[in-house]
N, C-alpha and C. Protein backbone atom coordinates (compact mmCIF):
# COMPACT_ATOMS: atom_id res chain seq x y z
N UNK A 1 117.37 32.83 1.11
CA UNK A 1 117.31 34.11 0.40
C UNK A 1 116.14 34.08 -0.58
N UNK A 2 115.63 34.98 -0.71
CA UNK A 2 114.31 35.07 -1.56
C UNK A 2 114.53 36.12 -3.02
N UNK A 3 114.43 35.33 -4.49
CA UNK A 3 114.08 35.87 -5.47
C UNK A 3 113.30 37.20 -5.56
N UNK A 4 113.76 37.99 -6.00
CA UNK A 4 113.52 39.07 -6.26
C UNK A 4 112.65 39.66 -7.37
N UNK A 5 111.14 40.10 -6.98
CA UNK A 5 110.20 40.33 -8.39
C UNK A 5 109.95 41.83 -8.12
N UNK A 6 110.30 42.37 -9.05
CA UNK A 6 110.25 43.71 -9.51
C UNK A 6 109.45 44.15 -9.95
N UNK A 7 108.22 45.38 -9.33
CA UNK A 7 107.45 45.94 -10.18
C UNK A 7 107.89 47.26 -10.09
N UNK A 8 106.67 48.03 -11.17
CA UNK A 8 106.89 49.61 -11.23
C UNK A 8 105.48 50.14 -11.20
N UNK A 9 104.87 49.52 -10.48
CA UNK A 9 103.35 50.25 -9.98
C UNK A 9 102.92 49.73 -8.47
N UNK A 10 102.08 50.67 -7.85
CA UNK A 10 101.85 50.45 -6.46
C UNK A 10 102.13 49.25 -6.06
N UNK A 11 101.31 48.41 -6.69
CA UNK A 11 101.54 47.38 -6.37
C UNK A 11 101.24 45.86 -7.56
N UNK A 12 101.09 44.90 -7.24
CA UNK A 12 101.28 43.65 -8.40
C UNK A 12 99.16 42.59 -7.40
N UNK A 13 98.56 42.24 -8.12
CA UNK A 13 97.95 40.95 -7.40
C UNK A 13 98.37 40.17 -7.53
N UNK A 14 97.88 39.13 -6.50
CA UNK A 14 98.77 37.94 -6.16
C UNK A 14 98.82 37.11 -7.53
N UNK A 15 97.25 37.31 -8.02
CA UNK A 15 97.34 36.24 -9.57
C UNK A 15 98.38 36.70 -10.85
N UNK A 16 98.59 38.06 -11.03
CA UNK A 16 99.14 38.74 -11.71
C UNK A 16 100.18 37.96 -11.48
N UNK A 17 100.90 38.25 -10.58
CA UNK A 17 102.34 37.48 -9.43
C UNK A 17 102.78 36.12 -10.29
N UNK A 18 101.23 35.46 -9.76
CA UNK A 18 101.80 34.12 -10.01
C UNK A 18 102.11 33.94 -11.66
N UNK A 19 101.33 34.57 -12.38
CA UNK A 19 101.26 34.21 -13.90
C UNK A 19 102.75 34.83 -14.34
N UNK A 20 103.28 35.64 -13.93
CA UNK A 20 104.64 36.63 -14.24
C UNK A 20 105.40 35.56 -14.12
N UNK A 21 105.66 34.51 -13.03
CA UNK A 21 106.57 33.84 -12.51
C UNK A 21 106.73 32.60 -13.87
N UNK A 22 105.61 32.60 -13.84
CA UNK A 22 105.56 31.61 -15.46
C UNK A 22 106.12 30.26 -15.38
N UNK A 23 104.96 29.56 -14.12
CA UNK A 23 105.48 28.42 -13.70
C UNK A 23 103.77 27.35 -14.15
N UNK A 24 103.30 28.13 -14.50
CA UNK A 24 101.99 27.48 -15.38
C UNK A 24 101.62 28.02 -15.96
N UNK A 25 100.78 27.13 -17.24
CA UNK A 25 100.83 27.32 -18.28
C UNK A 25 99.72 28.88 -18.80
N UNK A 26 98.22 29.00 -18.08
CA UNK A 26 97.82 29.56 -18.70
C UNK A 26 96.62 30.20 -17.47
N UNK A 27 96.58 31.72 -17.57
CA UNK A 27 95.85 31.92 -16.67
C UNK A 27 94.40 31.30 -15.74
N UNK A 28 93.72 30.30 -16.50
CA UNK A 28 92.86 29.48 -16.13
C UNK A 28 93.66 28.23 -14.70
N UNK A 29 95.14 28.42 -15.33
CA UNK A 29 95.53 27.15 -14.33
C UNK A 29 96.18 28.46 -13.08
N UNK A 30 96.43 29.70 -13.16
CA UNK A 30 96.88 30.41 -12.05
C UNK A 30 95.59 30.55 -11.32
N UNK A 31 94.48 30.77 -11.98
CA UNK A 31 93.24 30.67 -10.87
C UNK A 31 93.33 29.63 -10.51
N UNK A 32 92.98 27.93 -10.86
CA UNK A 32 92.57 27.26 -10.49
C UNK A 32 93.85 27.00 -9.26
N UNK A 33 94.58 27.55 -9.06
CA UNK A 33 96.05 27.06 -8.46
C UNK A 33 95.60 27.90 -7.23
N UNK A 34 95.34 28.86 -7.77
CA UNK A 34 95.62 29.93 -6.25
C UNK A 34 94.01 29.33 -5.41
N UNK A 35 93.21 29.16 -5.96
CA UNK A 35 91.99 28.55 -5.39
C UNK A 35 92.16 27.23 -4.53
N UNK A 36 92.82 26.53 -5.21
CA UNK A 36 92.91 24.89 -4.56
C UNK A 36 94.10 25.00 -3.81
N UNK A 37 95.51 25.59 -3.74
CA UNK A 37 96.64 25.07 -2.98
C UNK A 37 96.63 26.47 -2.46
N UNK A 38 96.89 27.67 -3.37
CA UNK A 38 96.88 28.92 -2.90
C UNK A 38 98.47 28.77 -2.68
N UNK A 39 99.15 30.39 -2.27
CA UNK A 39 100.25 30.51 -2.12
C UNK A 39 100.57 31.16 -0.48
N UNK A 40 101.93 31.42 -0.03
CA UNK A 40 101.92 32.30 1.35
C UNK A 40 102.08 33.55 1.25
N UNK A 41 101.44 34.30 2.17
CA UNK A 41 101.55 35.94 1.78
C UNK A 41 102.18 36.33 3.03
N UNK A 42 103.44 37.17 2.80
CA UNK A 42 103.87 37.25 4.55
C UNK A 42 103.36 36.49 6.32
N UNK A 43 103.62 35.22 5.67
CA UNK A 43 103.33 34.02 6.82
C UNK A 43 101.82 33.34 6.52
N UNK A 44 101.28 33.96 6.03
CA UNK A 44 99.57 33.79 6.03
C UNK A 44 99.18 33.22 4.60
N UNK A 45 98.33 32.04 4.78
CA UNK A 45 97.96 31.47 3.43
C UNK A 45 96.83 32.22 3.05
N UNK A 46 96.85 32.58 1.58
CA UNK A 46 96.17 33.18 1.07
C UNK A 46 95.27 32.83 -0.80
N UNK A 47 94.36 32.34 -1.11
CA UNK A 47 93.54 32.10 -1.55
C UNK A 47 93.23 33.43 -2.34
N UNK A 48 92.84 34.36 -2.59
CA UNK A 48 92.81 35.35 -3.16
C UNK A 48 93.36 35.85 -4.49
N UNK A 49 92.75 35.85 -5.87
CA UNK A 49 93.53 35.99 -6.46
C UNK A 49 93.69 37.74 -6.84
N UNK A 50 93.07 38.67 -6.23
CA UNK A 50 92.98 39.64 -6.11
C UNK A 50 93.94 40.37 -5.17
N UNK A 51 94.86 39.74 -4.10
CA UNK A 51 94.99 39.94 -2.73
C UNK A 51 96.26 40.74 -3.12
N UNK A 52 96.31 42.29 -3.39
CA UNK A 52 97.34 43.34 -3.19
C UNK A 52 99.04 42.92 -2.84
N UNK A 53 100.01 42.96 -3.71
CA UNK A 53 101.34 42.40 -3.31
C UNK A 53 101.73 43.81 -2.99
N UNK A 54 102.64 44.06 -2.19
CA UNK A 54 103.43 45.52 -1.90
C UNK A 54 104.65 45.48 -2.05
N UNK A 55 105.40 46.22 -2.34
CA UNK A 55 106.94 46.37 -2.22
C UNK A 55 107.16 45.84 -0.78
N UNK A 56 108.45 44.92 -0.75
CA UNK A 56 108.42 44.43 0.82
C UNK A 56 107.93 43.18 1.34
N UNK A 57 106.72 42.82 0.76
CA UNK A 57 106.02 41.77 0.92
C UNK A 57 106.79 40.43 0.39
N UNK A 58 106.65 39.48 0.96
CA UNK A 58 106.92 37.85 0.95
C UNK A 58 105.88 37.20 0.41
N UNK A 59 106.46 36.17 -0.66
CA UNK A 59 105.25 35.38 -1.28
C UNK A 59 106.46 34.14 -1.62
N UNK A 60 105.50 33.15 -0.64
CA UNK A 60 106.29 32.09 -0.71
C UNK A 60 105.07 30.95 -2.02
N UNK A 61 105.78 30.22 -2.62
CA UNK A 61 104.73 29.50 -3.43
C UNK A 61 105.56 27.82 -2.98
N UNK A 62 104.83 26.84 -2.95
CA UNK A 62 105.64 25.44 -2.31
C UNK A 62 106.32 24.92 -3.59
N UNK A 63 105.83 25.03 -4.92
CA UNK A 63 106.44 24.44 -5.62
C UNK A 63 107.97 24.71 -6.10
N UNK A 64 107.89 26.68 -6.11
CA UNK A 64 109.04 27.19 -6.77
C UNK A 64 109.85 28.30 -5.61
N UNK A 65 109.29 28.53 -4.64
CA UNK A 65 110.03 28.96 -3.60
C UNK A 65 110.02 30.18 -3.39
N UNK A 66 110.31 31.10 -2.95
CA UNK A 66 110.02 32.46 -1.75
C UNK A 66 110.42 33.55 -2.79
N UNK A 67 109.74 34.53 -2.66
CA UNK A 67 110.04 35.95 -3.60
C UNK A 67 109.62 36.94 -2.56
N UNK A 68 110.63 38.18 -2.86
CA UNK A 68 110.58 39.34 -2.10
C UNK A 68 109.95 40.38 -3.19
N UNK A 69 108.92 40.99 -3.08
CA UNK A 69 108.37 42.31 -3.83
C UNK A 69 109.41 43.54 -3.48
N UNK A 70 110.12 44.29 -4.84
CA UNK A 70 110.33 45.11 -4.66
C UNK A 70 110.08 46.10 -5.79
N UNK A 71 110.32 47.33 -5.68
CA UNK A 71 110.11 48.50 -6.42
C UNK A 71 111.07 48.61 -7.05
N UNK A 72 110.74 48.96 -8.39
CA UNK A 72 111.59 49.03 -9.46
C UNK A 72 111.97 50.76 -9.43
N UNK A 73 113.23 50.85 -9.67
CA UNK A 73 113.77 52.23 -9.59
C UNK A 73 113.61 52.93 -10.94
């Protein structure tokens, strides 16, 4: 089952993503993270720290585990 991250705009970037999750310390280490290990974006590894999350979308990260994008009501 996949954690549930809630936004209330089109959509979230992946770096945005990762820094929300607040599993490191400081945006310098969410770049350097998404650059060197990167996270999964609906099956596909992705490097990008720009790369559009959607309501719906899967973002698996290896350290802390799978999140579902959804829309906040």
């Amino acid at each position: 089952m996949h954690e549930q991250i809630k936004i209330d705009t089109e959509y979230i970037t992946l770096g945005q993503c990762v820094k929300l999750l607040n599993f490191l310390e400081s945006g310098g280490m969410v770049k350097a993270y998404i650059q060197d290990i990167g996270a999964v974006v609906n099956g596909e590894r992705e490097h990008r720290r720009g790369r559009k999350l959607y309501p719906e979308d899967v973002l698996e990260i290896d350290e802390i585990g799978s999140f579902i994008i959804l829309k906040e009501e």
